[in-house]
N, C-alpha and C. Protein backbone atom coordinates (compact mmCIF):
# COMPACT_ATOMS: atom_id res chain seq x y z
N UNK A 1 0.83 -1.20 0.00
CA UNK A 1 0.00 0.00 0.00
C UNK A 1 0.87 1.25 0.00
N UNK A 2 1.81 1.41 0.38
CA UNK A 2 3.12 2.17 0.57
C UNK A 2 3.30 2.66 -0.66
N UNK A 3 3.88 1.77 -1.27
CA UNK A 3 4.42 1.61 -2.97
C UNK A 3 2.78 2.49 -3.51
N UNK A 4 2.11 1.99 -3.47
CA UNK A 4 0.99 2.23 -4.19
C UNK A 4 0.87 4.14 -4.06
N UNK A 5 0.62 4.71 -2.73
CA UNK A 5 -0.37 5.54 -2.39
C UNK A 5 1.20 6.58 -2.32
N UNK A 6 2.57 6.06 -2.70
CA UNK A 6 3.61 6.79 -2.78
C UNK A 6 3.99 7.77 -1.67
N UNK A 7 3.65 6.97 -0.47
CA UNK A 7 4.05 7.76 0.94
C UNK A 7 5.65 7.47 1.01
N UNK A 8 6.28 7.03 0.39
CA UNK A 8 7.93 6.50 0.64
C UNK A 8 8.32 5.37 1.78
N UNK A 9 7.08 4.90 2.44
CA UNK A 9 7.48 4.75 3.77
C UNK A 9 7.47 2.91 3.97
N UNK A 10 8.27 2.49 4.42
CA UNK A 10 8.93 1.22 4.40
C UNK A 10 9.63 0.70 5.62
N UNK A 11 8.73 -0.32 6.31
CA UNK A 11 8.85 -1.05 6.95
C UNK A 11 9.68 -2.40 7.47
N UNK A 12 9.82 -2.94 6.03
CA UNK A 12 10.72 -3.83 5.79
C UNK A 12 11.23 -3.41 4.52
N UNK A 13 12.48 -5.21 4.91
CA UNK A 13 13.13 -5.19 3.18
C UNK A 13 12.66 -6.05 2.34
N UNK A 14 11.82 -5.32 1.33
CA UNK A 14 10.75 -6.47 0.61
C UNK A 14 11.90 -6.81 -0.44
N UNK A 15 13.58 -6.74 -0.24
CA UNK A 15 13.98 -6.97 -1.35
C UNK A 15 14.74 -8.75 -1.36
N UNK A 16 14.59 -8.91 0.18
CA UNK A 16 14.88 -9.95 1.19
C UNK A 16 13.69 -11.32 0.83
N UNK A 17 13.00 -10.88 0.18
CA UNK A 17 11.48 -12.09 -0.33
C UNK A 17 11.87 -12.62 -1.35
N UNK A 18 11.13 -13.34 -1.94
CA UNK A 18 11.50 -14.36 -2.99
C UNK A 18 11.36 -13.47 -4.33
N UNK A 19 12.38 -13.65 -5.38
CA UNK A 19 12.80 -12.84 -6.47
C UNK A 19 11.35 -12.81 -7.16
N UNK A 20 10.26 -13.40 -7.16
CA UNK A 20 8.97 -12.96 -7.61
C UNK A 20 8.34 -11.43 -7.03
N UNK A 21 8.82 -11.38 -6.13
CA UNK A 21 8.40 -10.03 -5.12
C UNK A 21 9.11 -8.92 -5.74
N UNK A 22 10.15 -8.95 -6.27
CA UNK A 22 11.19 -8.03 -7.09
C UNK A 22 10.26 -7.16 -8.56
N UNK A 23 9.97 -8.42 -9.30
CA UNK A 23 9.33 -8.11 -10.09
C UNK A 23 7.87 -7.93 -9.96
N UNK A 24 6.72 -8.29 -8.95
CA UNK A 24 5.74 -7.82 -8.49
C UNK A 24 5.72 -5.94 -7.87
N UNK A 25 7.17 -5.72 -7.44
CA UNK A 25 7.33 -4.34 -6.82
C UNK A 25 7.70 -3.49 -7.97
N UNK A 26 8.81 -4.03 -8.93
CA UNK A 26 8.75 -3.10 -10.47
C UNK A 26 7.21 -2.59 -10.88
N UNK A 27 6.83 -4.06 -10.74
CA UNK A 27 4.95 -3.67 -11.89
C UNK A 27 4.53 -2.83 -10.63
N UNK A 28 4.74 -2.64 -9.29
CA UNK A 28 3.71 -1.83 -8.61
C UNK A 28 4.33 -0.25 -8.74
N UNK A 29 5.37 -0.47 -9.10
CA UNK A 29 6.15 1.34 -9.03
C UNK A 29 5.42 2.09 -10.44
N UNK A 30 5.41 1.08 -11.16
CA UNK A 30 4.78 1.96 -12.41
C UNK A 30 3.34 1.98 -12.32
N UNK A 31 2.92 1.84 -11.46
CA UNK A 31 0.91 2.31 -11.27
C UNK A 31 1.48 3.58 -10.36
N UNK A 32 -0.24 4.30 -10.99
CA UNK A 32 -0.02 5.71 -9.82
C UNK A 32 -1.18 5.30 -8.63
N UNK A 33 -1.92 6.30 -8.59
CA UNK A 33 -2.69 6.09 -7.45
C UNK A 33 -3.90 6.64 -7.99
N UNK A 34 -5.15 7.00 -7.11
CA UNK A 34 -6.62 7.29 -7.73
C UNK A 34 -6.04 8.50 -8.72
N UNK A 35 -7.28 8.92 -9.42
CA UNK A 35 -7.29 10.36 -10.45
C UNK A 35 -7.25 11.38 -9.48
N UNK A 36 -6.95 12.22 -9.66
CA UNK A 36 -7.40 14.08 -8.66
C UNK A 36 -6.40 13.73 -7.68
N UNK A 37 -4.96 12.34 -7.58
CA UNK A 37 -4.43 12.29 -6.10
C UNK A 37 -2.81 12.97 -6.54
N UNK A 38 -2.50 13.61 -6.12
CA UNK A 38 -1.24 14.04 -5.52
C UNK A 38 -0.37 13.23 -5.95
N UNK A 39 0.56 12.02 -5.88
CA UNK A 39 0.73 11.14 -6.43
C UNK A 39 0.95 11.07 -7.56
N UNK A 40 2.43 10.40 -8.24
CA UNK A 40 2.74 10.72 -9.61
C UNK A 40 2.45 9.40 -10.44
N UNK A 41 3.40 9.20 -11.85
CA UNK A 41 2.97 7.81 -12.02
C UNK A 41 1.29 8.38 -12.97
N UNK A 42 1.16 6.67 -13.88
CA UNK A 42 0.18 6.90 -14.66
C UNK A 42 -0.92 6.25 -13.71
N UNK A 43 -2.10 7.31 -13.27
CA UNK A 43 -3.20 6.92 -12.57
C UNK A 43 -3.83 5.34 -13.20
N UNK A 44 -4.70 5.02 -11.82
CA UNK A 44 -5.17 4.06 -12.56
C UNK A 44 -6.39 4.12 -13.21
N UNK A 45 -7.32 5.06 -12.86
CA UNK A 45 -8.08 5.06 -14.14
C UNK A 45 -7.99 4.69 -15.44
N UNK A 46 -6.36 5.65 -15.80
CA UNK A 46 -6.12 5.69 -17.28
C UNK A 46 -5.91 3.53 -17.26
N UNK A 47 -5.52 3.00 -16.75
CA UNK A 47 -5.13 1.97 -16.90
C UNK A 47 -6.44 1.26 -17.35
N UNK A 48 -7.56 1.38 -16.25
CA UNK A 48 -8.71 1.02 -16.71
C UNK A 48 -9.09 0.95 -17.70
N UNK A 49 -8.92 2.26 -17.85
CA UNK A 49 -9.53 2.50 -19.31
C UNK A 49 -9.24 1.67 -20.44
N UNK A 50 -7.79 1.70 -20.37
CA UNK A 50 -7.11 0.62 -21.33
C UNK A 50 -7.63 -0.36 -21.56
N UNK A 51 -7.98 -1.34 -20.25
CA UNK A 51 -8.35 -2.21 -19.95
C UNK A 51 -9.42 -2.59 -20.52
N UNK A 52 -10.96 -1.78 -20.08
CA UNK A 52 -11.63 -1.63 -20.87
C UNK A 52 -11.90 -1.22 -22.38
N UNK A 53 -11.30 -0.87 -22.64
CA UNK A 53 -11.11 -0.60 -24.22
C UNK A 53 -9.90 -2.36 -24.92
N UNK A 54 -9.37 -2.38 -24.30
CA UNK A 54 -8.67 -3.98 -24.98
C UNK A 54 -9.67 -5.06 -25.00
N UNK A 55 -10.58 -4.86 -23.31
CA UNK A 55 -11.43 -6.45 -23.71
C UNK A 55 -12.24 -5.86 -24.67
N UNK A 56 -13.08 -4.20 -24.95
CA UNK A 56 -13.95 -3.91 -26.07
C UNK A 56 -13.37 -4.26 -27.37
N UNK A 57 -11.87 -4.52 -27.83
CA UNK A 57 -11.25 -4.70 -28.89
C UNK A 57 -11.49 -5.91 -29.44
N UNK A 58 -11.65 -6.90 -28.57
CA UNK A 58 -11.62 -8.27 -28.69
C UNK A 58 -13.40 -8.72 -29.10
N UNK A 59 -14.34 -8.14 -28.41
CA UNK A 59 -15.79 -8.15 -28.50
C UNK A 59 -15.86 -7.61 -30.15
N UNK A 60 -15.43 -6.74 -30.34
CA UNK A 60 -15.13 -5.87 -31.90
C UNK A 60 -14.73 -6.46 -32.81
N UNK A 61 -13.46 -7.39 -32.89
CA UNK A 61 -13.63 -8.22 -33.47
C UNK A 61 -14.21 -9.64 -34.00
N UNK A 62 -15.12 -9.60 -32.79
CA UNK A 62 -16.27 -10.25 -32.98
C UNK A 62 -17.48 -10.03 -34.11
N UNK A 63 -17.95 -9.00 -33.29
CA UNK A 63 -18.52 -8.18 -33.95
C UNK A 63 -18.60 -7.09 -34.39
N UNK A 64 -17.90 -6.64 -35.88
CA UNK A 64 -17.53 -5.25 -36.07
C UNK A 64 -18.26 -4.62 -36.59
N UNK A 65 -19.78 -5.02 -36.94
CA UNK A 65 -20.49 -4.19 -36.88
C UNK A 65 -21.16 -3.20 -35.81
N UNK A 66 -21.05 -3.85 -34.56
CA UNK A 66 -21.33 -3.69 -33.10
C UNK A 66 -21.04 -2.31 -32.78
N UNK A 67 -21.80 -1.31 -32.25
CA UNK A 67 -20.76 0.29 -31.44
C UNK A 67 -20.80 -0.53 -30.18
N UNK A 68 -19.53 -0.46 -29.63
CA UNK A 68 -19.60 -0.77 -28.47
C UNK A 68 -18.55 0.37 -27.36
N UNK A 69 -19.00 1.46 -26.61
CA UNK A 69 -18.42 2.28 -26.23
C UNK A 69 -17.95 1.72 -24.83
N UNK A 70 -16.74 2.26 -24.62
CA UNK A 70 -16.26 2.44 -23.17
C UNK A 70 -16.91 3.03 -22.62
N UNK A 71 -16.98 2.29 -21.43
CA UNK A 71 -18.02 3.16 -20.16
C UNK A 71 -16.97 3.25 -18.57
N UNK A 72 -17.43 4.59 -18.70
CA UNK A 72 -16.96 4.52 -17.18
C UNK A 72 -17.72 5.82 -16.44
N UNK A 73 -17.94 4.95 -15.19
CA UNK A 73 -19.15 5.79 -14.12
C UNK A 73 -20.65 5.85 -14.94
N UNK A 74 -20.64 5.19 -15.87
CA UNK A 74 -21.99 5.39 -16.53
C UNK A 74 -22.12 6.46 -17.92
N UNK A 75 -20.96 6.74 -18.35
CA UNK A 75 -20.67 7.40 -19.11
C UNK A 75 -19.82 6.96 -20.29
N UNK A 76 -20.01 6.97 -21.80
CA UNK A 76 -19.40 6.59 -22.45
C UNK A 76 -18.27 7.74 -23.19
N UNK A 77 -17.07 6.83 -23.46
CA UNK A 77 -15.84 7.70 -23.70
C UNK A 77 -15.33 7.78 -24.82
N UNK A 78 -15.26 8.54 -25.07
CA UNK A 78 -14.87 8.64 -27.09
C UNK A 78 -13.61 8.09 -27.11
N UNK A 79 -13.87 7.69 -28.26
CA UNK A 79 -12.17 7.04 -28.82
C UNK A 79 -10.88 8.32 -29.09
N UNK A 80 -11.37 9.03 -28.82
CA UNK A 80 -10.15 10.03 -29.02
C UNK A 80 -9.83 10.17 -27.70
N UNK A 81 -10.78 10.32 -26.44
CA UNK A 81 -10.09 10.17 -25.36
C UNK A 81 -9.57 9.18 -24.81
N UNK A 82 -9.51 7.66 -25.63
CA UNK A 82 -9.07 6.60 -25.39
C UNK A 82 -7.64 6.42 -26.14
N UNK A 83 -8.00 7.21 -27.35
CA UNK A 83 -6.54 7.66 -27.59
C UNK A 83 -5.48 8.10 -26.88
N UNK A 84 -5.73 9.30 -26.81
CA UNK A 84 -5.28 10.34 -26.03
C UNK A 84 -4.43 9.52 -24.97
N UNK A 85 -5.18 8.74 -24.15
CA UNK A 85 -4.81 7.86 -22.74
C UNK A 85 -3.88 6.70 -23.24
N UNK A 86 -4.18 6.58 -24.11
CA UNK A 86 -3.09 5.66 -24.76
C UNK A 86 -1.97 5.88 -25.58
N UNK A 87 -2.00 7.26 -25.48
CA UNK A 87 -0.57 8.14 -25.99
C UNK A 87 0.19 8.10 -24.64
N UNK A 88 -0.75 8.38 -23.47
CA UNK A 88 0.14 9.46 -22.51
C UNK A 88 0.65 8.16 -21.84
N UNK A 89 0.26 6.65 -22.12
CA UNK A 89 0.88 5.79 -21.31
C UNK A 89 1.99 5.30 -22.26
N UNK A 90 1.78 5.36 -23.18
CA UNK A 90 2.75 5.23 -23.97
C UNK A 90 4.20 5.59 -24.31
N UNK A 91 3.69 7.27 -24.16
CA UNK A 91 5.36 8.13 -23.35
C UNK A 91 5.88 7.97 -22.05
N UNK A 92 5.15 7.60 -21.23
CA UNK A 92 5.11 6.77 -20.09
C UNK A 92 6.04 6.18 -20.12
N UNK A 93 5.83 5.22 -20.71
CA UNK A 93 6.65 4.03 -20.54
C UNK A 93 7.86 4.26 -21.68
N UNK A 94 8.10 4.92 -22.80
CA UNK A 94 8.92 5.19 -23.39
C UNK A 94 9.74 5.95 -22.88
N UNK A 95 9.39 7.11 -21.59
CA UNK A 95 10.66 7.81 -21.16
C UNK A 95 11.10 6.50 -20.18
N UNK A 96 9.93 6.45 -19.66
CA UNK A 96 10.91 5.53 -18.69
C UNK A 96 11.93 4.27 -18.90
N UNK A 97 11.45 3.57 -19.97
CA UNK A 97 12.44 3.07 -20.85
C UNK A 97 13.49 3.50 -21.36
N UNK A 98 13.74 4.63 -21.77
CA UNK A 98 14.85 5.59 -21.67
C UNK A 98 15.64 5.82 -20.83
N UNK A 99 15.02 6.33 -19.78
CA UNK A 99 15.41 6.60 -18.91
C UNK A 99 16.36 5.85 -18.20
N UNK A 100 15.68 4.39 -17.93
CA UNK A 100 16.36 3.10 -17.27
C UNK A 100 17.71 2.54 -18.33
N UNK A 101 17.00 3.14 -19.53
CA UNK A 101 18.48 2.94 -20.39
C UNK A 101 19.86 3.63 -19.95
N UNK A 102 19.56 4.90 -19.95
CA UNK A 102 20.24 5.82 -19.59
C UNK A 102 21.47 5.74 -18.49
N UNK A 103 20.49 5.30 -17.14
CA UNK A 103 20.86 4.86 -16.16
C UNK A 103 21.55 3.64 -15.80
N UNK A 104 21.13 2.76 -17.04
CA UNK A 104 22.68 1.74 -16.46
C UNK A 104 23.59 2.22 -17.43
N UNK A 105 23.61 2.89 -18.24
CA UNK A 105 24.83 3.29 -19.14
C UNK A 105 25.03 3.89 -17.84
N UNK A 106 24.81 4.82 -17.18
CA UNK A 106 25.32 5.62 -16.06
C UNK A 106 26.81 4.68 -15.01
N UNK A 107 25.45 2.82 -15.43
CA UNK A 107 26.75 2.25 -14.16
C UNK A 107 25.60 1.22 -13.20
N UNK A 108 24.45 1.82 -13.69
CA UNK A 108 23.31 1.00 -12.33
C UNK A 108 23.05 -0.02 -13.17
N UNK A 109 23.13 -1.19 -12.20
CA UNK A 109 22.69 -2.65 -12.68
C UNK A 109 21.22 -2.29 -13.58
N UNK A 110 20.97 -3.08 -13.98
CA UNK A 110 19.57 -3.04 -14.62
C UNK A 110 18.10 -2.78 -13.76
N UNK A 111 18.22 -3.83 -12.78
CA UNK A 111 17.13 -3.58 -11.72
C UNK A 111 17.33 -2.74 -10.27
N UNK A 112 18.03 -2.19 -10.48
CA UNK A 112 18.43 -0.12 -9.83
C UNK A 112 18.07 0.56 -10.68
N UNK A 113 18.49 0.45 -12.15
CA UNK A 113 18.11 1.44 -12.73
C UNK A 113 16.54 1.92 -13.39
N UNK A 114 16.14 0.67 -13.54
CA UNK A 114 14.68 0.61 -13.72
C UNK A 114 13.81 0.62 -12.54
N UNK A 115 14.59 0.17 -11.44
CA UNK A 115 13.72 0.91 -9.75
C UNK A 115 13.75 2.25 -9.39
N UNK A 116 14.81 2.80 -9.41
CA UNK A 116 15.01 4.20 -9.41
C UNK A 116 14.29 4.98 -10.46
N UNK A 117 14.16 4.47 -11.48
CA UNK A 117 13.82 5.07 -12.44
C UNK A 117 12.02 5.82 -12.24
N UNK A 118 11.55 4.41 -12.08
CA UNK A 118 10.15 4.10 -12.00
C UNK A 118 9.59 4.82 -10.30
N UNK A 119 10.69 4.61 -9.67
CA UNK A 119 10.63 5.15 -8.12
C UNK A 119 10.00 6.79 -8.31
N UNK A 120 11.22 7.38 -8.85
CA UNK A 120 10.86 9.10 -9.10
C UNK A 120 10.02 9.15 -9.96
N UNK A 121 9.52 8.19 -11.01
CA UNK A 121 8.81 8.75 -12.23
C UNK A 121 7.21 8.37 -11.15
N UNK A 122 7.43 7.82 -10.45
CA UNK A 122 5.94 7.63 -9.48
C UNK A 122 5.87 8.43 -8.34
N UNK A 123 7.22 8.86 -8.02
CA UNK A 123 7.62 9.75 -6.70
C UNK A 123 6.70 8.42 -5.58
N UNK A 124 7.65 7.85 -5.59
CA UNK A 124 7.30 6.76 -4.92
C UNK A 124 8.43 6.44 -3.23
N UNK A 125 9.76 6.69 -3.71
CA UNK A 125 10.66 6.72 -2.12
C UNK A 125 11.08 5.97 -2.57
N UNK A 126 11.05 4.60 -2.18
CA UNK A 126 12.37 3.58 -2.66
C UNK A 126 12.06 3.10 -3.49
N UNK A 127 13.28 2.46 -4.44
CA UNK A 127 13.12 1.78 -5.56
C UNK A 127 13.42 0.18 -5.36
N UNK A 128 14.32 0.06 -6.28
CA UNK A 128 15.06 -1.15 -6.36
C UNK A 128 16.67 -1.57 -6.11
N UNK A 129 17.37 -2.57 -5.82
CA UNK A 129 18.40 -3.04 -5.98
C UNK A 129 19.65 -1.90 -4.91
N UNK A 130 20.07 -0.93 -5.65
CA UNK A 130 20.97 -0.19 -4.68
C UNK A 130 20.41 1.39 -4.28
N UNK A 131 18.76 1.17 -5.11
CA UNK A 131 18.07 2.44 -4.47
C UNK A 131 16.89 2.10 -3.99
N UNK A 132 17.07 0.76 -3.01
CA UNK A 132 15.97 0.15 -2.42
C UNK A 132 15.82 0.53 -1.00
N UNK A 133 14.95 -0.52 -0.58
CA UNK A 133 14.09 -0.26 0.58
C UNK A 133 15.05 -0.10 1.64
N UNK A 134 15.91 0.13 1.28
CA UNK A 134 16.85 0.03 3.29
C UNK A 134 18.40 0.73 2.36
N UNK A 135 18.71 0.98 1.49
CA UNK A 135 19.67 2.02 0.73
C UNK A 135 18.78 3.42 0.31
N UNK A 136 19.63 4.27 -0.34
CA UNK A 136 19.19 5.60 -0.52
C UNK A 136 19.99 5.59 -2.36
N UNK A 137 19.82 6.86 -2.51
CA UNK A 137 20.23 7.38 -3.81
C UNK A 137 21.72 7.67 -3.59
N UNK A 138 23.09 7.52 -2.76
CA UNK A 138 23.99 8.25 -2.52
C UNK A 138 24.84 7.65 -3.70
N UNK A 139 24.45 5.91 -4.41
CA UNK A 139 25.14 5.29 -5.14
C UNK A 139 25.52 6.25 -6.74
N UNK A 140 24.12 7.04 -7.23
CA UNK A 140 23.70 7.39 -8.12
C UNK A 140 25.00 8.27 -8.41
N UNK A 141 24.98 8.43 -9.54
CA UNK A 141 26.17 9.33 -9.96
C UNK A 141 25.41 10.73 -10.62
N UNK A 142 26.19 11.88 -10.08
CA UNK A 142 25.24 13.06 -10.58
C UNK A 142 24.84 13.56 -11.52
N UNK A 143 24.95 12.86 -12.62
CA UNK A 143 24.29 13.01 -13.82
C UNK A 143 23.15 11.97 -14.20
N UNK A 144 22.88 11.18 -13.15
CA UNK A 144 22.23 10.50 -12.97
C UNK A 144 20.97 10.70 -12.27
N UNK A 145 21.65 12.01 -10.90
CA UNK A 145 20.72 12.50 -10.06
C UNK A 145 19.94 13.25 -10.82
N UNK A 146 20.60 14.31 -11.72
CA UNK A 146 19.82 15.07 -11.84
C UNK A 146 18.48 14.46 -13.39
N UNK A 147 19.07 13.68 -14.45
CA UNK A 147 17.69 12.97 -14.98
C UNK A 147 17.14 12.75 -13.96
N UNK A 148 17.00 11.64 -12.62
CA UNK A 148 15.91 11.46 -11.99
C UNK A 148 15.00 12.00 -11.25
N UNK A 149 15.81 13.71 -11.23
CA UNK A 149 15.35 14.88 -10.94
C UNK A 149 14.23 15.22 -11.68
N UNK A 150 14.29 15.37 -13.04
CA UNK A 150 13.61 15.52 -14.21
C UNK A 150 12.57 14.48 -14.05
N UNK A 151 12.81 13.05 -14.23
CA UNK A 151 11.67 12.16 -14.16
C UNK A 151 10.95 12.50 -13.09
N UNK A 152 11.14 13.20 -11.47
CA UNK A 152 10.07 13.88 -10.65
C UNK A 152 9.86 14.46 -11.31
N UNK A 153 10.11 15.44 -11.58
CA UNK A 153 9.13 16.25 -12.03
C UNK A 153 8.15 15.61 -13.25
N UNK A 154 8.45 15.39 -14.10
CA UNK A 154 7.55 14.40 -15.37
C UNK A 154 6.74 13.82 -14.33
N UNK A 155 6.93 13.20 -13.84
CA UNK A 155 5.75 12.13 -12.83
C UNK A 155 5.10 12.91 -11.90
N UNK A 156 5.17 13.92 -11.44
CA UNK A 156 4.83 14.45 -10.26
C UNK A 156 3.58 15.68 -11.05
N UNK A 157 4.26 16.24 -11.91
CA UNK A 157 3.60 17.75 -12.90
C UNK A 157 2.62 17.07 -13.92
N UNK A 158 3.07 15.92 -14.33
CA UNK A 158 2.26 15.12 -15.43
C UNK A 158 3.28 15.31 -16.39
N UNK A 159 3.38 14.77 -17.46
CA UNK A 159 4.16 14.73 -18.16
C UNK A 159 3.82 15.77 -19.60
N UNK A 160 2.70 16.20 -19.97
CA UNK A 160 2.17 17.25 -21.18
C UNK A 160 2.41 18.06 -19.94
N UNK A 161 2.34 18.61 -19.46
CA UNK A 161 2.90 19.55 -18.38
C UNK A 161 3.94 20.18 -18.25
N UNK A 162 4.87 19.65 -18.27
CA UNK A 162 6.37 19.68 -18.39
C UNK A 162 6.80 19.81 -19.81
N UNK A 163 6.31 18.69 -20.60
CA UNK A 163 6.97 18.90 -21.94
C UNK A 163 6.66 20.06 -22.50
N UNK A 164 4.90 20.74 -22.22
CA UNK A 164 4.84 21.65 -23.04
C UNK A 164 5.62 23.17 -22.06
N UNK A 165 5.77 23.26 -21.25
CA UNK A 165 6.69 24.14 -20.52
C UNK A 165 8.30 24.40 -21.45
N UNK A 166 8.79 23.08 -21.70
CA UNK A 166 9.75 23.02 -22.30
C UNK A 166 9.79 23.06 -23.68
N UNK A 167 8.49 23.13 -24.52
CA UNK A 167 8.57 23.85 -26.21
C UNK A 167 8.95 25.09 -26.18
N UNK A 168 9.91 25.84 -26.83
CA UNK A 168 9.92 26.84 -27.43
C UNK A 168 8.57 27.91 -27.56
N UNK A 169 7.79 27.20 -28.60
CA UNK A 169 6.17 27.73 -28.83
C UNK A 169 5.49 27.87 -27.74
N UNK A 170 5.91 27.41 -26.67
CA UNK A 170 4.99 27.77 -25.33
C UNK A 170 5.41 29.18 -24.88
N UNK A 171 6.71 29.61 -24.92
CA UNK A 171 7.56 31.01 -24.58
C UNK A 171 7.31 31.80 -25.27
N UNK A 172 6.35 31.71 -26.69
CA UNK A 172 6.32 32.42 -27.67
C UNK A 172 4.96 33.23 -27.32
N UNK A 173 5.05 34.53 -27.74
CA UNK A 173 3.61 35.28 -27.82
C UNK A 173 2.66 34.87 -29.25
């Protein structure tokens, strides 16, 4: 629940459990938390949504004559906003893929660098491996610190947030 609701706060060393727990805590760093929460990371709504829109994909090819809209709360959701949600998880996971690239070129094993990575991009507190639950960030090398600086912020501001801060055309009258 920790991991989840991105309080940082850690009790034990879940890194001490069986190597299934390793990769159960990766997949939990990259969920965010409810919509409207504080909390960085791709909400789970948007995930839903996905969700719902993949099993509608499968019904569709069933039947493609069929409209069959996403619903959520009783409300149906246009495909452009299903788009849309499926762009922004998309860069999602492409910076952060980057990112974790980045970071073992830096020097971090693979599963540090994709814990750390995913850690700040959720603003989550601990990550993985040498930026886990009972270590800190001191390993990180400072060009390292400061991308994961950047990925807070991306995760924390939203990510069209930030990027469009950083166009040119946004500074422009």
């Amino acid at each position: 629940m920790s991991i989840l609701s991105s309080t940082g706060f850690v009790t034990i060393d879940y890194e001490k459990w069986a190597p299934f727990f390793t990769h159960f805590f990766l997949l939990l760093l990259l969920f965010g938390a409810c919509a409207g929460s504080t909390s960085g990371g791709v909400k789970m709504v948007r995930y839903q949504l996905l969700l719902k829109n993949s099993l509608l994909e499968l019904k569709r090819l069933i039947h493609p004559s069929a409209v069959l809209p996403v619903r959520h709360n009783g409300h149906g959701i246009s495909q452009e906003i299903i788009a849309k949600v499926a762009a922004f998880v998309l860069l999602y996971l492409a910076i952060f893929g980057i990112s974790s690239l980045i970071m073992s070129i830096l020097g971090l094993e693979i599963t540090s660098a994709m814990g750390s990575v995913a850690a700040c991009m959720g603003n989550i507190g601990p990550g993985l491996g040498s930026t886990g639950p009972v270590t800190n960030f001191s390993l990180v090398p400072d060009l390292g610190k400061w991308l994961l600086s950047f990925d807070m912020l991306l995760g924390r501001l939203e990510l069209y947030t930030v990027l469009m801060i950083l166009r040119p055309s946004f500074w422009r009258e």
